[in-house]
N, C-alpha and C. Protein backbone atom coordinates (compact mmCIF):
# COMPACT_ATOMS: atom_id res chain seq x y z
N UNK A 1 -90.74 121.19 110.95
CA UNK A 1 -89.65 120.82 110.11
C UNK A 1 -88.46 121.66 110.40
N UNK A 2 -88.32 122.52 111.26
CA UNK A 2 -86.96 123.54 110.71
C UNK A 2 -85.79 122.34 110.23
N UNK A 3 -85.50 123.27 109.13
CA UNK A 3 -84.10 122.91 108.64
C UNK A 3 -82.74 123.99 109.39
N UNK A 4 -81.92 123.18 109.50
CA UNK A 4 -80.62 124.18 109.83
C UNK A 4 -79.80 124.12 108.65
N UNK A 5 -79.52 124.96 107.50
CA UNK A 5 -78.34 124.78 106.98
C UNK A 5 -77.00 125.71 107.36
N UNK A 6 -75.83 125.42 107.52
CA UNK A 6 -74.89 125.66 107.64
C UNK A 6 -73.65 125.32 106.84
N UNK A 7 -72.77 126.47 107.01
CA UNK A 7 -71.69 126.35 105.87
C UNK A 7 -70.65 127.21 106.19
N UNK A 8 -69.44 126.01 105.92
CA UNK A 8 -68.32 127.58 106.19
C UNK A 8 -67.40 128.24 104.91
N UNK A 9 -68.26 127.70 103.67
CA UNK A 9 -67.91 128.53 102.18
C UNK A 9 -67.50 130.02 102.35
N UNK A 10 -67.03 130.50 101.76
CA UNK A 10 -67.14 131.67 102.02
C UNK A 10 -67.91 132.43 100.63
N UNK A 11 -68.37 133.60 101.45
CA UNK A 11 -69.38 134.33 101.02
C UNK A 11 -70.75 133.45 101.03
N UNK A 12 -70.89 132.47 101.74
CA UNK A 12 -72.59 131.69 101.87
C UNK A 12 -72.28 132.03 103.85
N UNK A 13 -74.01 131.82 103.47
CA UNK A 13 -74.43 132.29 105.15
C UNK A 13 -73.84 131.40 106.20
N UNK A 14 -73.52 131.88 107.04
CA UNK A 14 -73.24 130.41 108.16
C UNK A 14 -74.46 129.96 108.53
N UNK A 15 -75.42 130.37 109.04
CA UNK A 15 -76.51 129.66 109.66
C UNK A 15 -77.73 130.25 109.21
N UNK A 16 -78.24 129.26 107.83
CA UNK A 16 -79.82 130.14 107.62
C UNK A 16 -81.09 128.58 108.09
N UNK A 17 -82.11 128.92 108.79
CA UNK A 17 -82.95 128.43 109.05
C UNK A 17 -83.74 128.03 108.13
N UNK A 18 -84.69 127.13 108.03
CA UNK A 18 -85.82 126.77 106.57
C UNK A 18 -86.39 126.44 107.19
N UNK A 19 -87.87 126.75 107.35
CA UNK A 19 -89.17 126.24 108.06
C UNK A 19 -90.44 126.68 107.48
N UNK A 20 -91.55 126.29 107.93
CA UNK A 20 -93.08 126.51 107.54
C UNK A 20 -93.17 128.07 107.90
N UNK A 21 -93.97 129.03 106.61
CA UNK A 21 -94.27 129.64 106.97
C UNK A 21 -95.18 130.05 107.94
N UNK A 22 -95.59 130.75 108.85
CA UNK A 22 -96.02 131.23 109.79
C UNK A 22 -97.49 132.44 109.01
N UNK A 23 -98.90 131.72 109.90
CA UNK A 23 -100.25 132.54 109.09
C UNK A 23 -99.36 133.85 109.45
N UNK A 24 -99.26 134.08 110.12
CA UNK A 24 -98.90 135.21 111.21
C UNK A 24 -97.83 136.36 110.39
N UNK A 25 -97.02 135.32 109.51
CA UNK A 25 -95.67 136.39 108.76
C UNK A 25 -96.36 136.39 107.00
N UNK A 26 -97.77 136.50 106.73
CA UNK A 26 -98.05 136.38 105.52
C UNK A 26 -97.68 137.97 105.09
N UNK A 27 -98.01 138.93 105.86
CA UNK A 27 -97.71 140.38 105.32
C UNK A 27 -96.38 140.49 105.20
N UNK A 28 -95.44 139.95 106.39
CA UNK A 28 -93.86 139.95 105.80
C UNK A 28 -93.36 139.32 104.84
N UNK A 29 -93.82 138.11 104.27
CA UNK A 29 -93.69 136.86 103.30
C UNK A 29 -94.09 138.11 102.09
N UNK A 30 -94.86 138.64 101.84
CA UNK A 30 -95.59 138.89 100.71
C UNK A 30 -94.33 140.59 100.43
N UNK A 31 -94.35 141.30 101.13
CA UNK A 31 -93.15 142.24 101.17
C UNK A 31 -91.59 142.35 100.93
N UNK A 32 -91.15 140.49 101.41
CA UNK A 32 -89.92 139.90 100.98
C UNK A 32 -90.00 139.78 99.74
N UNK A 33 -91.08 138.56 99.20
CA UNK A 33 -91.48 138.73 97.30
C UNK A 33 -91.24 140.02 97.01
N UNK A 34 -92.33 141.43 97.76
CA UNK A 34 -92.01 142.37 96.31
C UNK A 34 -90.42 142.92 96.25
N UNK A 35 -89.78 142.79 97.14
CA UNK A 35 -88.76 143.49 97.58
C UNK A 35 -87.85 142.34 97.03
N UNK A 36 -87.98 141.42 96.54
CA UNK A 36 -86.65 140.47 95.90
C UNK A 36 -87.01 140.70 94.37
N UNK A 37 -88.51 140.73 94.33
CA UNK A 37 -88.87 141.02 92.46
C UNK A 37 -88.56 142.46 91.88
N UNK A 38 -89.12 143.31 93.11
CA UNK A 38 -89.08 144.91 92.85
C UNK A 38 -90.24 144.69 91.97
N UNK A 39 -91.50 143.56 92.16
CA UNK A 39 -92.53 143.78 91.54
C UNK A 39 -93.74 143.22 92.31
N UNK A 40 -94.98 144.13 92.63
CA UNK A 40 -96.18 143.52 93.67
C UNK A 40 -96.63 142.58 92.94
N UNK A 41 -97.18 142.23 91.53
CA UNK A 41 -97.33 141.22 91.06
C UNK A 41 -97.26 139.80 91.56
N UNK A 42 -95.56 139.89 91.78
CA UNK A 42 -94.98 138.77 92.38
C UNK A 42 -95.55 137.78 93.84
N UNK A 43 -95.88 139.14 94.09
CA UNK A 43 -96.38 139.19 96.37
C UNK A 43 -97.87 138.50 96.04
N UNK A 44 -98.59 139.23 95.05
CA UNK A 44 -99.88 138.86 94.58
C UNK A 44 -99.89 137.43 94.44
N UNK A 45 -99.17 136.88 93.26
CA UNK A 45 -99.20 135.26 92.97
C UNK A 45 -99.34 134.59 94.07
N UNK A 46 -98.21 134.73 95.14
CA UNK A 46 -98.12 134.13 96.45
C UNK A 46 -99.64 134.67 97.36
N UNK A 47 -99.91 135.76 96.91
CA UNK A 47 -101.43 135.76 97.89
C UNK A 47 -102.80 134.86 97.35
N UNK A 48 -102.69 135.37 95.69
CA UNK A 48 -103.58 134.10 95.23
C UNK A 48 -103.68 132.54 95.11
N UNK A 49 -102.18 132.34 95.18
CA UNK A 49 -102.06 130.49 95.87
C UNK A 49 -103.20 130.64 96.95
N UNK A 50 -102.23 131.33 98.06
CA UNK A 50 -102.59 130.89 99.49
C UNK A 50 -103.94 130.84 99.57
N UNK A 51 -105.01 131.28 98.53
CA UNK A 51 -106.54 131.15 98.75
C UNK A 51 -107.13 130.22 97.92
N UNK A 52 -106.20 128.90 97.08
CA UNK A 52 -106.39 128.59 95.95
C UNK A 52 -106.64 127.32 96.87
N UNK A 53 -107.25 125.94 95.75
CA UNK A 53 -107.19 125.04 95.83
C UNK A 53 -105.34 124.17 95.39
N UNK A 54 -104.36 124.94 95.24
CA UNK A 54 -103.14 124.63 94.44
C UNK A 54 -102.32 124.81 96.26
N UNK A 55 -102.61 125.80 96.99
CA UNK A 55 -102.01 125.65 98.13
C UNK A 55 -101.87 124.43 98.98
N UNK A 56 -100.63 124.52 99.55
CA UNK A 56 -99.54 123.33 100.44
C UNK A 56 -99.18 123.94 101.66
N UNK A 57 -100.30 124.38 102.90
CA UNK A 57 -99.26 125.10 103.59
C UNK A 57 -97.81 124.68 104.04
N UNK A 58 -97.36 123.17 104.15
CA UNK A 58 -96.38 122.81 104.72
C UNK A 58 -95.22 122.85 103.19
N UNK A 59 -95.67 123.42 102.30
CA UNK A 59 -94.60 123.58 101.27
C UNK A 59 -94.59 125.43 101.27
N UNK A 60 -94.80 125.90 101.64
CA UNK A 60 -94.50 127.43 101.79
C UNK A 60 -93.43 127.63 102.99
N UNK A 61 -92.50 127.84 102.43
CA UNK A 61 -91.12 128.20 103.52
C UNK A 61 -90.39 129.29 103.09
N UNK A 62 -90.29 129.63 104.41
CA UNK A 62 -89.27 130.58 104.90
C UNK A 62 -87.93 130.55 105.25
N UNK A 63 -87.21 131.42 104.86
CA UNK A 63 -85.53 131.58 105.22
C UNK A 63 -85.44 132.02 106.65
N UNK A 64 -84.85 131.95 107.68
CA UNK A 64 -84.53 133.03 108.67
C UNK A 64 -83.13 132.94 109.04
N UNK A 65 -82.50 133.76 109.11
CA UNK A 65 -81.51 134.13 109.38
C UNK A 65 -81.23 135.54 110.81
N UNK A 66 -80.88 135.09 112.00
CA UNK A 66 -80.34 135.91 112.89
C UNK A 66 -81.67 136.63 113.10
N UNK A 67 -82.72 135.88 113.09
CA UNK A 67 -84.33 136.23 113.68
C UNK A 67 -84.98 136.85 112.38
N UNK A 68 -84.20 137.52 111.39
CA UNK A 68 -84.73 138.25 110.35
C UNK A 68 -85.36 137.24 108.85
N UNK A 69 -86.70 137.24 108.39
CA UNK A 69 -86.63 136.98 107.27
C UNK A 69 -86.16 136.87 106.03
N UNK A 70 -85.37 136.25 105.33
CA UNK A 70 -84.37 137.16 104.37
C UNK A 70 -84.65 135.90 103.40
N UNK A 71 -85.79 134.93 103.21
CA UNK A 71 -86.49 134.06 102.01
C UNK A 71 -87.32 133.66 101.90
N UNK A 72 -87.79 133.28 100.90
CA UNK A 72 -89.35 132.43 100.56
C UNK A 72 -89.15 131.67 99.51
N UNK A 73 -89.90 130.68 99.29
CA UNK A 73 -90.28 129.40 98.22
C UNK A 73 -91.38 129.18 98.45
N UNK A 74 -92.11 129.00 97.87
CA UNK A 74 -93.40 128.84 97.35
C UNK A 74 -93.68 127.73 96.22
N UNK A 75 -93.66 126.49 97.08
CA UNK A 75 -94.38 124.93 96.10
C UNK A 75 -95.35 124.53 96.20
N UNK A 76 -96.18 124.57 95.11
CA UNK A 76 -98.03 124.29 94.89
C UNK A 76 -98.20 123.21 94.16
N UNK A 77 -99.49 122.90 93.88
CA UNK A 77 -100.14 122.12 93.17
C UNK A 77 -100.40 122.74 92.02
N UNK A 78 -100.70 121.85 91.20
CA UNK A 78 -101.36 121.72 89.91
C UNK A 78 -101.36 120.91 89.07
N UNK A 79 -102.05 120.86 87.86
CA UNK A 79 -101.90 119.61 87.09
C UNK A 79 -101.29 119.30 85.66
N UNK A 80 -101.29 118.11 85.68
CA UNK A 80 -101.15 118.00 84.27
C UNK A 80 -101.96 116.86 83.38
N UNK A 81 -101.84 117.41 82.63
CA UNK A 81 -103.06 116.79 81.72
C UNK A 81 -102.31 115.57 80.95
N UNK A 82 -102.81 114.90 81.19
CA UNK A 82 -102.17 113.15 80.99
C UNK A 82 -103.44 112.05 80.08
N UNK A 83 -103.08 111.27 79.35
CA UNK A 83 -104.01 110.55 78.60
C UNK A 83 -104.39 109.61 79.60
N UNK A 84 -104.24 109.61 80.70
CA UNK A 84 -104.84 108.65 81.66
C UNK A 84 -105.68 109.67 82.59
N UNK A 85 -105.79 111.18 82.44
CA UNK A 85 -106.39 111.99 83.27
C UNK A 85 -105.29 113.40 83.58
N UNK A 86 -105.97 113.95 84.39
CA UNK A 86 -105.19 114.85 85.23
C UNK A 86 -104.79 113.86 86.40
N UNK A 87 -102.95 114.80 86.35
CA UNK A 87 -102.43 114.09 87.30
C UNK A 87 -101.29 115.74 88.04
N UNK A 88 -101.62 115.27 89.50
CA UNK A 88 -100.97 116.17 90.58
C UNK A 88 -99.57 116.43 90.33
N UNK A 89 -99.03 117.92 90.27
CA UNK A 89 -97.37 117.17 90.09
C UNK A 89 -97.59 118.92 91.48
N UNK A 90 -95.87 118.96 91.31
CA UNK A 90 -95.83 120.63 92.33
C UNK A 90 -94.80 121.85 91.04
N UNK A 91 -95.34 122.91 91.75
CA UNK A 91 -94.36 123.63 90.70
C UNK A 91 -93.99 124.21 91.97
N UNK A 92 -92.92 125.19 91.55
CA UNK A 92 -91.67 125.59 92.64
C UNK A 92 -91.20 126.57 91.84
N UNK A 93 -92.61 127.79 92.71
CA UNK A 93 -92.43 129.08 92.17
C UNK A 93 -93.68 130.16 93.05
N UNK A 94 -92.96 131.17 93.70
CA UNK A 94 -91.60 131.57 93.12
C UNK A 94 -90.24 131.65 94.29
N UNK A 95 -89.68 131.87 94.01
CA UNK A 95 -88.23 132.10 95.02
C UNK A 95 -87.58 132.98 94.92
N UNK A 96 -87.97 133.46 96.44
CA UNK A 96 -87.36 135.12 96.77
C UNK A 96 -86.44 135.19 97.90
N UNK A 97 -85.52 135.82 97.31
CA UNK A 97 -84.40 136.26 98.78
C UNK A 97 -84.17 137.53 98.65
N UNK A 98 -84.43 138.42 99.89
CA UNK A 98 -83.62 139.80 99.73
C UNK A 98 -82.78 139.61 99.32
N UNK A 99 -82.86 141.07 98.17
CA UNK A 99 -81.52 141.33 97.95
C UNK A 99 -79.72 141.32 98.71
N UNK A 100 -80.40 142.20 99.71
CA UNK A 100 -78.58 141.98 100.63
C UNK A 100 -78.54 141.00 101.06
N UNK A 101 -79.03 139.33 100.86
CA UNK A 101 -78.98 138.31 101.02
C UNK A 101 -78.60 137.32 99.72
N UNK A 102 -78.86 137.49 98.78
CA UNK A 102 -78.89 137.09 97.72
C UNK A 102 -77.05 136.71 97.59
N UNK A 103 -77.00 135.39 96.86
CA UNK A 103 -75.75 135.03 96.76
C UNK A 103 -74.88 134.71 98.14
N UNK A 104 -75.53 134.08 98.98
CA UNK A 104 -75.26 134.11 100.22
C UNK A 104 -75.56 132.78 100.64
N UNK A 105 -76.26 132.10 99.98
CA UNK A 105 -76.74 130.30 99.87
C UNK A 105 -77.99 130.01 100.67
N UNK A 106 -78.81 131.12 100.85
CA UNK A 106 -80.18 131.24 100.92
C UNK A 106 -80.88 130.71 100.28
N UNK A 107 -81.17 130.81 98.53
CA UNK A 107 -81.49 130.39 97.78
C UNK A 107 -81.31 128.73 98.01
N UNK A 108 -80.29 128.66 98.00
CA UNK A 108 -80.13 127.15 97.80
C UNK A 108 -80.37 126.47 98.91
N UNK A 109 -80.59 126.90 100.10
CA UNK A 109 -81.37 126.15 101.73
C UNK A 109 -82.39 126.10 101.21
N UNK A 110 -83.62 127.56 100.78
CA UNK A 110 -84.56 126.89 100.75
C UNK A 110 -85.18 126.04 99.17
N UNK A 111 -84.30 126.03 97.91
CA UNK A 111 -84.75 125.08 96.83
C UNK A 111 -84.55 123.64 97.77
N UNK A 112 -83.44 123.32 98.33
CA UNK A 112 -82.77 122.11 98.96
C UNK A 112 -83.77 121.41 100.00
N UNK A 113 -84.45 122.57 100.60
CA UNK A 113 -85.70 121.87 101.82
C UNK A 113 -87.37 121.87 101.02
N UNK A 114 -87.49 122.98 99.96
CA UNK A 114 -88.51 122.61 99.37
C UNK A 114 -88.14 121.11 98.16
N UNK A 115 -87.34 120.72 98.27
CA UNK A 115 -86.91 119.38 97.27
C UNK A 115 -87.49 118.12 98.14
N UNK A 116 -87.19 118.31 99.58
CA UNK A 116 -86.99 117.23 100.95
C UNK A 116 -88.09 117.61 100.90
N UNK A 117 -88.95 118.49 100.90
CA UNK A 117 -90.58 118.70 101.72
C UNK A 117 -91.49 118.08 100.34
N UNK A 118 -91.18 118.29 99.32
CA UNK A 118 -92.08 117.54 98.22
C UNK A 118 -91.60 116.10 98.16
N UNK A 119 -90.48 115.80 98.49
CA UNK A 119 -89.94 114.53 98.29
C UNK A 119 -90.68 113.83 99.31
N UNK A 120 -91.14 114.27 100.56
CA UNK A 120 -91.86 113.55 101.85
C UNK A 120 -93.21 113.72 101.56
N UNK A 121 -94.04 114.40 100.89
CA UNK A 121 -95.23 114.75 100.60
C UNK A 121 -95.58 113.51 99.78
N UNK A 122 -94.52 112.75 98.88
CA UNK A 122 -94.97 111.72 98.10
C UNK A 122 -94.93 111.95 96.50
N UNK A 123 -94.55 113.54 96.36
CA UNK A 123 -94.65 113.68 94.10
C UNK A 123 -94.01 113.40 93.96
N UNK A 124 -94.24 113.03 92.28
CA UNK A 124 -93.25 112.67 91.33
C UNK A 124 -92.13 113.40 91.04
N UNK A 125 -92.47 114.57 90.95
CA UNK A 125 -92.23 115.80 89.64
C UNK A 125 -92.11 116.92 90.34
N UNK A 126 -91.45 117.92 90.52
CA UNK A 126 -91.58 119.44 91.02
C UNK A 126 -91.06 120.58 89.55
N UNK A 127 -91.52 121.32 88.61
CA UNK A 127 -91.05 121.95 87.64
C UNK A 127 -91.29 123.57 87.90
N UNK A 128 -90.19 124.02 87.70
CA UNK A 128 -90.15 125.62 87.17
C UNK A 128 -89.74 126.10 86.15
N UNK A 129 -89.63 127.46 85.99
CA UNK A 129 -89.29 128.35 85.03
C UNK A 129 -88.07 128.61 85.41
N UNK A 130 -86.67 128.98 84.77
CA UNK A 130 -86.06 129.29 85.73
C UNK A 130 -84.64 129.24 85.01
N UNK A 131 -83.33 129.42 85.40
CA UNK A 131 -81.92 129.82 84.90
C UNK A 131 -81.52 128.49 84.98
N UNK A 132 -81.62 127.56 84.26
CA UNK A 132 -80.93 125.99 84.02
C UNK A 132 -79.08 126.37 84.74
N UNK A 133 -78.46 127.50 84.88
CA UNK A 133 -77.67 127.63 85.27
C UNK A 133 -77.05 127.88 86.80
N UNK A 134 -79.02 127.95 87.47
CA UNK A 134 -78.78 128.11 88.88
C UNK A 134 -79.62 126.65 89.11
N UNK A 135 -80.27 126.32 88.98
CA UNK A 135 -81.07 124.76 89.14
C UNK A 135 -80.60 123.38 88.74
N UNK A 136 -79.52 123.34 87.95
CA UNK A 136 -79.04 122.14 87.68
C UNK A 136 -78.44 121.98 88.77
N UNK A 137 -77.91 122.33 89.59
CA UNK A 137 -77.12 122.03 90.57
C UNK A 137 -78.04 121.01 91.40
N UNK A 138 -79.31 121.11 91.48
CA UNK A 138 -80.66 120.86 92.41
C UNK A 138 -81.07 119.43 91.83
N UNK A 139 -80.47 119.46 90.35
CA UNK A 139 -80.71 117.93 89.78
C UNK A 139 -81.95 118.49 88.85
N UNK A 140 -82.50 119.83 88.57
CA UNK A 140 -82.88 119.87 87.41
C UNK A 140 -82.72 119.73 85.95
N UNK A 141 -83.61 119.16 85.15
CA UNK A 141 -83.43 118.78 83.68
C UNK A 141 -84.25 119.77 82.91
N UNK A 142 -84.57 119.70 81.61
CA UNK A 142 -85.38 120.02 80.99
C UNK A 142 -86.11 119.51 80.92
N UNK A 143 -87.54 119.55 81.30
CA UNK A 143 -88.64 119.35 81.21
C UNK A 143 -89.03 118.40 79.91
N UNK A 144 -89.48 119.15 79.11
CA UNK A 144 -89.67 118.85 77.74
C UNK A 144 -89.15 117.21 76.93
N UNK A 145 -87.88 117.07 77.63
CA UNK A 145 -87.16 115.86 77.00
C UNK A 145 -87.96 115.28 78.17
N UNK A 146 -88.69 114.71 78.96
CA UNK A 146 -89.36 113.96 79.62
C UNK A 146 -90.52 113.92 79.20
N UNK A 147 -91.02 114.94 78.15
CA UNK A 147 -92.78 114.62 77.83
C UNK A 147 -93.58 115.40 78.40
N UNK A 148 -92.90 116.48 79.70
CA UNK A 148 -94.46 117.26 80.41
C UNK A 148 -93.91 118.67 79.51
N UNK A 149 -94.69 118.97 78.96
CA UNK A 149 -94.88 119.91 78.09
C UNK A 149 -95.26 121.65 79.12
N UNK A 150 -94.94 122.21 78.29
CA UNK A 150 -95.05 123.90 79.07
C UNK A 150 -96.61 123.98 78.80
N UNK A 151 -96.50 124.83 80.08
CA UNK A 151 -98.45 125.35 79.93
C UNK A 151 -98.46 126.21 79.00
N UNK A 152 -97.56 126.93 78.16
CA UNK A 152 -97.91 128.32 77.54
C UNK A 152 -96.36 128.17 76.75
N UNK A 153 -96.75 128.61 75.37
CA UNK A 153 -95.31 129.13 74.35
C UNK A 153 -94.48 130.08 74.73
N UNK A 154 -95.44 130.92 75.93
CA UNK A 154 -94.23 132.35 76.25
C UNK A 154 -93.23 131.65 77.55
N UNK A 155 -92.78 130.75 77.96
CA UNK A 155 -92.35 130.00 78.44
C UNK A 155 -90.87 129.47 77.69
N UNK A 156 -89.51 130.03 77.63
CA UNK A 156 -89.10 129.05 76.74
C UNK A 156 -88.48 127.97 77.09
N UNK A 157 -88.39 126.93 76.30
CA UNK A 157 -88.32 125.67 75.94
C UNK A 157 -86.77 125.30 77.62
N UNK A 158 -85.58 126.30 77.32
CA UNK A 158 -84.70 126.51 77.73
C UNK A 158 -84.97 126.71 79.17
N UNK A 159 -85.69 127.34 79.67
CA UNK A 159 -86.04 127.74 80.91
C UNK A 159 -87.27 126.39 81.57
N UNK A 160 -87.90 126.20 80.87
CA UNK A 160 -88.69 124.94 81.40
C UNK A 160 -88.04 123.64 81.93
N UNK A 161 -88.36 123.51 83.26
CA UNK A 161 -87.43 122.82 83.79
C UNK A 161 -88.11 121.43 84.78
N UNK A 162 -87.48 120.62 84.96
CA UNK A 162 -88.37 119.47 85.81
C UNK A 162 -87.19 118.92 86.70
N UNK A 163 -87.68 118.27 88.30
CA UNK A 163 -86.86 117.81 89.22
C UNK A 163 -87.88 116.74 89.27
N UNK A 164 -87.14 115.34 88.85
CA UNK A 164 -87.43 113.97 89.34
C UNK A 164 -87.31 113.94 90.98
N UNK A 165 -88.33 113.38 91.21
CA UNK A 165 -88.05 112.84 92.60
C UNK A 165 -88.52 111.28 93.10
N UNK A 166 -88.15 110.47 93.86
CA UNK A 166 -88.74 109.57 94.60
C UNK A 166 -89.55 108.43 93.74
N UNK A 167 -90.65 109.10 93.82
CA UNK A 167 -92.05 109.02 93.02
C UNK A 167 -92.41 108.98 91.73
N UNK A 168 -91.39 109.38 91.25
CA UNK A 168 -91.52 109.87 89.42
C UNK A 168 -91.93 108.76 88.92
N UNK A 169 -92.64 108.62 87.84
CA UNK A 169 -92.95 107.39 86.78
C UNK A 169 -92.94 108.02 85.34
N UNK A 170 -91.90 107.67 85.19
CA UNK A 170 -91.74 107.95 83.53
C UNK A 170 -92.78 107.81 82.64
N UNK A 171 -93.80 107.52 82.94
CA UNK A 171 -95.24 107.24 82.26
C UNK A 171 -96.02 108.75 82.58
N UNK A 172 -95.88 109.82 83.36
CA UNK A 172 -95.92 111.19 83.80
C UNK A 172 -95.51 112.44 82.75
N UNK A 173 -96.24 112.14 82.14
CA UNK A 173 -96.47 113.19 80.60
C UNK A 173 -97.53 113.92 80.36
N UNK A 174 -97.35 114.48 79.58
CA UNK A 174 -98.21 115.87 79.20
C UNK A 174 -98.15 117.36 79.37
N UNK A 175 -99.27 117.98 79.39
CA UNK A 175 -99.19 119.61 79.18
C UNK A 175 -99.72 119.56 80.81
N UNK A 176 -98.77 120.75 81.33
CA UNK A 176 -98.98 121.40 82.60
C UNK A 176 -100.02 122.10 82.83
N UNK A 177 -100.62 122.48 83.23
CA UNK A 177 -102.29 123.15 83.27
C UNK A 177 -101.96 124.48 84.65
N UNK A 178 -101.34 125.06 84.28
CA UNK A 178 -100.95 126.22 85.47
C UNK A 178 -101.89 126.76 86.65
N UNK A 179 -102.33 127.30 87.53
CA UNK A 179 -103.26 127.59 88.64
C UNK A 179 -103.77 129.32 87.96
N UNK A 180 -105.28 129.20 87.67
CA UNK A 180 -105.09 130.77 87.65
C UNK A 180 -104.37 132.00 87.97
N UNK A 181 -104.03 131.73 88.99
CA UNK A 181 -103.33 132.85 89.56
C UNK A 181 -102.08 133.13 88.81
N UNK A 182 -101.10 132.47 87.90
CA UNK A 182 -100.04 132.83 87.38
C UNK A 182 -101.01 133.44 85.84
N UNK A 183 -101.73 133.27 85.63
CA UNK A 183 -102.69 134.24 84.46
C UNK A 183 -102.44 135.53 84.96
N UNK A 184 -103.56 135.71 86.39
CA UNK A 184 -103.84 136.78 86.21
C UNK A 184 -102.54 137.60 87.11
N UNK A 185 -101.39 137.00 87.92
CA UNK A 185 -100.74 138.17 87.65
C UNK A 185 -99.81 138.05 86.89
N UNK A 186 -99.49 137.77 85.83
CA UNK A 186 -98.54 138.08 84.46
C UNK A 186 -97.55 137.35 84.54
N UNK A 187 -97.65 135.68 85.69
CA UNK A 187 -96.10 135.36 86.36
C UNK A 187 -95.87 133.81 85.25
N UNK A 188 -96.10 134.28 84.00
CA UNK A 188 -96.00 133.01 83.01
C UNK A 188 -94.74 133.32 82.05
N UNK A 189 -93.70 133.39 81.93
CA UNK A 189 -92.44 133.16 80.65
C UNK A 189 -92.03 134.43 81.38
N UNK A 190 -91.36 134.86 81.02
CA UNK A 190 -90.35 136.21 81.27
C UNK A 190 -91.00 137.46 81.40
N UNK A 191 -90.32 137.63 82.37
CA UNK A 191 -90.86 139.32 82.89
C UNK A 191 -89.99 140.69 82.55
């Protein structure tokens, strides 16, 4: 897949790359997380996907910029609990850019190619946690006014967020059922 995005905004990157992460850059992938969170926790979540049944390797991407790593996104599986069953949606979490990268339109290459990579995968739905003030731009809504409900109350209402895509069927309701791994490392409502 590489993506090329380019831009001649100023203060956004001219040329950041978006592609599949690499088995090979999992120790650098996991070091970018702690070093954008300033928390191992964070690096953890992304290590317990990658051994989960919720892992996508072709939805785990990387930023590169001028050969150097400088992002990650991380879009998984999981479910939601629907009166017709459990049903597959992706969540899109978490998203890390170094710091001396940050505000530089990193972020937004790779939300923009993890949007295109779930959108080709075939889901409905991609939802996070997240600043309604940096994600609307992406075509996020609130969650909630669509019916898929938060996995957890420490979650708020405000921050729960959903991206229609393609696929969506407004009949795609219920409570989100999160992947262990955001249990056990603490990566549920605000940190």
């Amino acid at each position: 897949m590489p993506t090329t995005t380019s831009s001649g905004l100023s203060g956004v990157a001219p040329s950041v790359t978006v592609r599949i992460e690499r088995p090979a850059e999992r120790a650098s992938v996991d070091a970018l997380v702690e070093e954008a969170f300033g928390n191992p926790s964070v690096a953890r979540l992304v290590q317990l996907i990658r051994e989960s049944e919720h892992w996508i390797p072709e939805l785990s991407l990387v930023a590169e910029r001028d050969g150097e790593l400088v992002g990650h996104v991380l879009v998984s599986k999981a479910d939601l609990a629907t009166e017709r069953g459990a049903e597959r949606i992706l969540l899109l979490s978490p998203l890390a850019v170094r710091p001396i990268a940050q505000g530089s339109g990193v972020g937004r290459a790779l939300v923009e190619s993890a949007l295109d990579a779930g959108e080709r995968a075939g889901f409905g739905v991609v939802l996070l946690e997240g600043d309604p003030r940096f994600y609307v731009r992406f075509g996020f809504e609130g969650a909630t006014e669509l019916g898929i409900e938060r996995p957890s109350e420490l979650i708020p209402d405000w921050a729960w967020q959903a991206r229609r895509l393609a696929a969506y069927d407004a009949t795609l309701r219920g409570r989100v059922i999160y992947p262990s791994a955001f249990w056990e490392t603490g990566s549920v409502g605000p940190s």
